[in-house]
Structures are given as C-alpha cells and as structure tokens.
N, C-alpha and C. Protein backbone atom coordinates (compact mmCIF):
# COMPACT_ATOMS: atom_id res chain seq x y z
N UNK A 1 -24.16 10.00 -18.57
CA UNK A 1 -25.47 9.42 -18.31
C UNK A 1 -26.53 10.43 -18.74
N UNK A 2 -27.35 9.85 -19.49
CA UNK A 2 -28.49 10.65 -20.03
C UNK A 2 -29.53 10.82 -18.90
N UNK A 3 -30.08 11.86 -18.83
CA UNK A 3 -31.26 11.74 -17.96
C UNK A 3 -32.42 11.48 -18.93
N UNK A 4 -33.61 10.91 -18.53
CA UNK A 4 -34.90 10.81 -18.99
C UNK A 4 -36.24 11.57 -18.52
N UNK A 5 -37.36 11.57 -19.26
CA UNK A 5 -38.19 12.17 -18.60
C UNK A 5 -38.80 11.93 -17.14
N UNK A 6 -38.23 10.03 -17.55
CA UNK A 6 -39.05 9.42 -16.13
C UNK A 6 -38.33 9.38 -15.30
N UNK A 7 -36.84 9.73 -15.45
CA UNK A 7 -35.73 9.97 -14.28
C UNK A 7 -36.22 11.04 -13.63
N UNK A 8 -36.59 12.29 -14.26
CA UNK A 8 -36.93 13.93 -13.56
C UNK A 8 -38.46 13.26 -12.69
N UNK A 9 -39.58 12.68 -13.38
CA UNK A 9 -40.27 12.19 -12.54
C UNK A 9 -40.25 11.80 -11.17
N UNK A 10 -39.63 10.42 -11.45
CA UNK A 10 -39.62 9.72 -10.39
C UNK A 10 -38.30 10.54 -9.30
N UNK A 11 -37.61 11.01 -9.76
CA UNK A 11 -36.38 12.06 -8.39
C UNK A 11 -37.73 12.83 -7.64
N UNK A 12 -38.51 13.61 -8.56
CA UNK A 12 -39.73 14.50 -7.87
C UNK A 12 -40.12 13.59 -7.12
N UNK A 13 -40.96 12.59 -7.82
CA UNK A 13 -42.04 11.37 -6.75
C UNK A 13 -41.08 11.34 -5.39
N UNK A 14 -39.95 11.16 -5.25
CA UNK A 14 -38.77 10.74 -4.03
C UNK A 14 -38.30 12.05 -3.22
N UNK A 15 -38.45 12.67 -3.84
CA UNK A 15 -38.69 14.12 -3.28
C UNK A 15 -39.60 14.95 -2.69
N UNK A 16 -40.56 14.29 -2.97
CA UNK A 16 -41.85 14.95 -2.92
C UNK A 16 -42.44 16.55 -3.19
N UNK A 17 -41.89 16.16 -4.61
CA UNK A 17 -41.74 17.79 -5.04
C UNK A 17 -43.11 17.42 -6.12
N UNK A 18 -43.49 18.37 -6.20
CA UNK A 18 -45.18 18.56 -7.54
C UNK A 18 -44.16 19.30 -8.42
N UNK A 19 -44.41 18.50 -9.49
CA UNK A 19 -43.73 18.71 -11.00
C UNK A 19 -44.94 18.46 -12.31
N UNK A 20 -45.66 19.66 -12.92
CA UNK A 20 -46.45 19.71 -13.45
C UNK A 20 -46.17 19.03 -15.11
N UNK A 21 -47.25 18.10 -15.52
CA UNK A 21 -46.08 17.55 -17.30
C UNK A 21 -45.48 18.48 -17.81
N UNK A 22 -46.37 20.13 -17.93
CA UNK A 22 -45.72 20.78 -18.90
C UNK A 22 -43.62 21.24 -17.87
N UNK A 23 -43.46 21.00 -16.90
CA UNK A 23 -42.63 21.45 -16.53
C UNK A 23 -41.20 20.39 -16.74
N UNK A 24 -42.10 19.37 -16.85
CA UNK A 24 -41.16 18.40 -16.47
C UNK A 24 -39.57 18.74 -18.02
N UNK A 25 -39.77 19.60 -19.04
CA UNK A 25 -39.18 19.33 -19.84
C UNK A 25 -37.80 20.47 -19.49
N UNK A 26 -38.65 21.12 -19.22
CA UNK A 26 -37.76 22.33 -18.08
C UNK A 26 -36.77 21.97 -17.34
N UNK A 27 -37.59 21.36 -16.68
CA UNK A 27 -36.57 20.66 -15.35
C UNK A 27 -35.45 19.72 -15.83
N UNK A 28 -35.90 18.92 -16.95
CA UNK A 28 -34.61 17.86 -17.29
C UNK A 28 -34.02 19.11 -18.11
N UNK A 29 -33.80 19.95 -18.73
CA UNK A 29 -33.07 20.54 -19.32
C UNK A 29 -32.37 21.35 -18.33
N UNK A 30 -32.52 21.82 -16.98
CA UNK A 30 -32.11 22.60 -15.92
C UNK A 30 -31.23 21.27 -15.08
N UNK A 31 -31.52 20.32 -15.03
CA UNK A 31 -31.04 19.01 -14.51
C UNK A 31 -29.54 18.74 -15.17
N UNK A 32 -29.76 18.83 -16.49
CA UNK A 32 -28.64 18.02 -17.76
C UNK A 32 -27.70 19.35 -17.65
N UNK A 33 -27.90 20.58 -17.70
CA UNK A 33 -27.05 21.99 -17.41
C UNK A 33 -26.33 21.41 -16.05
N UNK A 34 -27.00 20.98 -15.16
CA UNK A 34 -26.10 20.91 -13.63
C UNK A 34 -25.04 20.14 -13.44
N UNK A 35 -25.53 19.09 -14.18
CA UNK A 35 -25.11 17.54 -14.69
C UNK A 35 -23.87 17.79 -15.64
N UNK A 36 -24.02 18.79 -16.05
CA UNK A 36 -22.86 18.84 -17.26
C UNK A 36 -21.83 19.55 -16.29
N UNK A 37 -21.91 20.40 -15.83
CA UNK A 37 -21.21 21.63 -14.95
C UNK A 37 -20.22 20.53 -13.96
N UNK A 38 -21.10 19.56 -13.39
CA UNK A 38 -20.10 18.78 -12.71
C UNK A 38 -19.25 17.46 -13.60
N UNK A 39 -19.64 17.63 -14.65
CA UNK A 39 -18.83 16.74 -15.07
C UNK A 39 -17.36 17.27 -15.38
N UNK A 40 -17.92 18.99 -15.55
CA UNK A 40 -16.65 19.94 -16.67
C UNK A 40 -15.71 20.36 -14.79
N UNK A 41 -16.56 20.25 -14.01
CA UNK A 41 -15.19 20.43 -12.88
C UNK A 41 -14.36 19.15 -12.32
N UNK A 42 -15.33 17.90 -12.66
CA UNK A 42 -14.52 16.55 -12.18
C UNK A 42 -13.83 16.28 -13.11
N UNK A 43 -13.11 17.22 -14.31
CA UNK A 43 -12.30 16.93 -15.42
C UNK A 43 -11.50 17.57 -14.99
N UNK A 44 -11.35 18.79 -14.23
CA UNK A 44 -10.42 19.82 -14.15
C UNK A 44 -9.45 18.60 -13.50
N UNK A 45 -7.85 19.01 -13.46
CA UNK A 45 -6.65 18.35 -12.72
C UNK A 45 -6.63 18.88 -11.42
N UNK A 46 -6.65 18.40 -10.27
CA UNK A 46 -6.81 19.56 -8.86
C UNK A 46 -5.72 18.67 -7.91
N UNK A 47 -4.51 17.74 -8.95
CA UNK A 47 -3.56 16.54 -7.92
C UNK A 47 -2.73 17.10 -7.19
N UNK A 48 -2.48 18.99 -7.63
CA UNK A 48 -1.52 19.53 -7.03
C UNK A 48 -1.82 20.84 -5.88
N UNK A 49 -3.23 20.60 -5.69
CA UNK A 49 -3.97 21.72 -4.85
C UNK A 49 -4.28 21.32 -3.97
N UNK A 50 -3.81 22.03 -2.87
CA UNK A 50 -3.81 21.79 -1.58
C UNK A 50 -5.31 22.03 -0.85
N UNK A 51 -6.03 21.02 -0.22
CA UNK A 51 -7.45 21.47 0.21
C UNK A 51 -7.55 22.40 1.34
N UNK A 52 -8.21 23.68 1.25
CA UNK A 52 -8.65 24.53 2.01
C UNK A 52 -9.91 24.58 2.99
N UNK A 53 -9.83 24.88 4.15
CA UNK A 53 -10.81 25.37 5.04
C UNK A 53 -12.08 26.31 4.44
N UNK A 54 -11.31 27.34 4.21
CA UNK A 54 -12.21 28.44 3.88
C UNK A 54 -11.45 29.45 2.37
N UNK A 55 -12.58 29.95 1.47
CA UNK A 55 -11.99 30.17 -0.02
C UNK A 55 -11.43 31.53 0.48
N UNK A 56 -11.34 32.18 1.69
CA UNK A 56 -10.16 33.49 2.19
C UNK A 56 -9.07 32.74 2.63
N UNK A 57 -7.91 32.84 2.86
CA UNK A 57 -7.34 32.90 4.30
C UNK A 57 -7.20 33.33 5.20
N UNK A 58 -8.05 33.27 6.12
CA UNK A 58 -8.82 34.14 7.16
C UNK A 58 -8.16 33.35 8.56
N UNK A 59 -7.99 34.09 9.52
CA UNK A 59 -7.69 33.67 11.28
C UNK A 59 -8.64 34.07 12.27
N UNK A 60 -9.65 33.49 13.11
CA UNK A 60 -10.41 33.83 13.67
C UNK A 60 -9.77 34.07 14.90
N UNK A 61 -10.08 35.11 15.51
CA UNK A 61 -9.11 36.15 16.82
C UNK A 61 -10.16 35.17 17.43
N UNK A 62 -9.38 34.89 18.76
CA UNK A 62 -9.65 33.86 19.89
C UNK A 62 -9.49 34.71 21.01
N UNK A 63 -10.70 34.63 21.89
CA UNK A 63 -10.61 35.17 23.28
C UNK A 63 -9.87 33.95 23.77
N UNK A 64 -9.04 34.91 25.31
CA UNK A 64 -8.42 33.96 26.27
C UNK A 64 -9.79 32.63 26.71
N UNK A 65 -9.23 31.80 27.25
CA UNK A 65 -9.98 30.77 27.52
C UNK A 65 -10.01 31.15 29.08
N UNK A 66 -11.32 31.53 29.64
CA UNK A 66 -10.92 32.35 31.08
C UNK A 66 -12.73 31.94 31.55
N UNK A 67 -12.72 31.35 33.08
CA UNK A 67 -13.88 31.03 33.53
C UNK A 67 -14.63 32.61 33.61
N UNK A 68 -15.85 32.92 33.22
CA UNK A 68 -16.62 34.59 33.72
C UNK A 68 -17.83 34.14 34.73
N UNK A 69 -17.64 32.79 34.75
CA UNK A 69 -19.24 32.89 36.04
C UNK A 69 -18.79 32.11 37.02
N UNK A 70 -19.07 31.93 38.14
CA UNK A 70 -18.88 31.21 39.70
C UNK A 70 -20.06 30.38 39.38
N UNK A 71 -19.47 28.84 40.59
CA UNK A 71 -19.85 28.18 40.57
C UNK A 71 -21.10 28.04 41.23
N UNK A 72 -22.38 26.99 40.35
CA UNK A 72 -23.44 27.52 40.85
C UNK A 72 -24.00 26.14 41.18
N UNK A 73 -23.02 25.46 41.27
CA UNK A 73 -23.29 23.70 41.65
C UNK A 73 -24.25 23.70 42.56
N UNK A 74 -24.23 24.00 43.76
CA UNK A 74 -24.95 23.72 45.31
C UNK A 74 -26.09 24.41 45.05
N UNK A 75 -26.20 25.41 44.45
CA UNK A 75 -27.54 26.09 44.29
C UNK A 75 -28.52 25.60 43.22
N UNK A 76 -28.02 25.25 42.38
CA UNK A 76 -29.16 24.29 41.56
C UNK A 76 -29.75 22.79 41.78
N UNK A 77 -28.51 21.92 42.63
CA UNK A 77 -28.75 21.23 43.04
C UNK A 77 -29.56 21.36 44.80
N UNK A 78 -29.83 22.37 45.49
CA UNK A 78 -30.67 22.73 46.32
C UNK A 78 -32.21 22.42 45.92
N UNK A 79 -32.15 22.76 44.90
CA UNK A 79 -33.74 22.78 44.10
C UNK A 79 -34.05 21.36 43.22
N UNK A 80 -32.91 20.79 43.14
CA UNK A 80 -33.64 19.69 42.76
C UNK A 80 -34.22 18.62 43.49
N UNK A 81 -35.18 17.66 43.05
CA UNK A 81 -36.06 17.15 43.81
C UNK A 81 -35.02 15.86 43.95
N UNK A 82 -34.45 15.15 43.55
CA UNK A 82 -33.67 13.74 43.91
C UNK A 82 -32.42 13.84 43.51
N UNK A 83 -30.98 14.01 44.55
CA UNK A 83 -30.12 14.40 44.11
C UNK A 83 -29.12 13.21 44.86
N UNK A 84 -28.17 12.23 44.30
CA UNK A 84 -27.18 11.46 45.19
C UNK A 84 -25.54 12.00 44.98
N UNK A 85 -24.95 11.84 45.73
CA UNK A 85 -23.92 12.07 44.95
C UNK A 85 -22.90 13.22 44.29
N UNK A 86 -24.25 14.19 44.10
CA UNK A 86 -23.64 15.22 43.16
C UNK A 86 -24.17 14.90 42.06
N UNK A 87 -25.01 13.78 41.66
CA UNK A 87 -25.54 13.75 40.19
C UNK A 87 -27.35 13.65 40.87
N UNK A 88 -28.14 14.08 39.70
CA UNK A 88 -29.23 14.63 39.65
C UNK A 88 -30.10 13.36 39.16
N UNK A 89 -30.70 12.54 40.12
CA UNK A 89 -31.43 11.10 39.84
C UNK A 89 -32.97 11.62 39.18
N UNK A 90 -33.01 11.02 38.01
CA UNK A 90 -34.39 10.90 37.45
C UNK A 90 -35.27 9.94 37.24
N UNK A 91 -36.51 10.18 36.92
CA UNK A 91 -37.05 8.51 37.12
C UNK A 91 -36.92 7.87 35.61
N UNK A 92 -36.78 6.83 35.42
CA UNK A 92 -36.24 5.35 34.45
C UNK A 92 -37.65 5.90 33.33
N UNK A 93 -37.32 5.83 32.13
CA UNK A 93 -37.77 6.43 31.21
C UNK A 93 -37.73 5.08 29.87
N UNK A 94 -36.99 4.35 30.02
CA UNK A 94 -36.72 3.02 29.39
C UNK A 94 -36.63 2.21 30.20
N UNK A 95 -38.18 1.15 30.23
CA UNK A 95 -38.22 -0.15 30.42
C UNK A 95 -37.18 -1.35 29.95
C-alpha cells in the first residue's frame, strides 16, 4: 500500500498533530521507511518459534507470601461515619 500525501495529512488531522506543508514530504518518506520495515519482518518465517515473555530469560526472586501488618479492621471502621455489618454505607451517588 502506497501512502499519499493526503494519507500523512489526514493521520495528522486524527492525531492532532501540526504538520507544516513543507514537512509533510518528510514525514511520508519517514512513514513508507516504517511501513517497509514491517512488511520485511511479517515476511520473516517465525512457525517454529516459540513466543516469549521477556527477550532475557530471566526469573523474578519471589518473597514468601507472609501477612507484615495486623489487622486494622475495628479501628478504621471506629471512624467511620455509617457502618452496617462490617461494610462501610455511603450515600447513593446514582439515581
């Protein structure tokens, strides 16, 4: 697919990017370079490559899964102004 001048245009207009005339010739030539680049990797064969997480193979060290603070239920709910239940009543916000 060819790009045009009024393609680089109107992407700016939708973008809302300021693209000056003299630039605009720039830009489709910086556009058609990007444009080409993905065409030359959606050619490559990739049927036998397995998809990766991350381009290392890297293991992120995991702390134990371990509570560090006490429970502070009764004390926050002390301070609130309308409480039933154990859940924290607010006033109706949608009619």
């Amino acid at each position: 697919m060819a790009l045009t001048r009024d393609d680089v245009l109107r992407a700016a207009r939708l973008a809302r990017i300021a693209i000056e005339d003299a630039e605009v010739d720039a830009v489709l030539a910086q556009l058609e370079r990007i444009f080409g680049m993905i065409e030359e990797m959606r050619a490559v064969d990739v049927s036998g490559v397995e998809p990766m997480a991350h381009a290392q193979d890297v293991t992120l060290r995991l702390r134990e899964d371990a509570v560090t603070e006490h429970d502070q239920h009764a004390l926050f709910q002390s301070v609130a102004p309308r409480v039933e239940g154990g859940l924290y009543l607010v006033p109706k916000v949608i009619e």
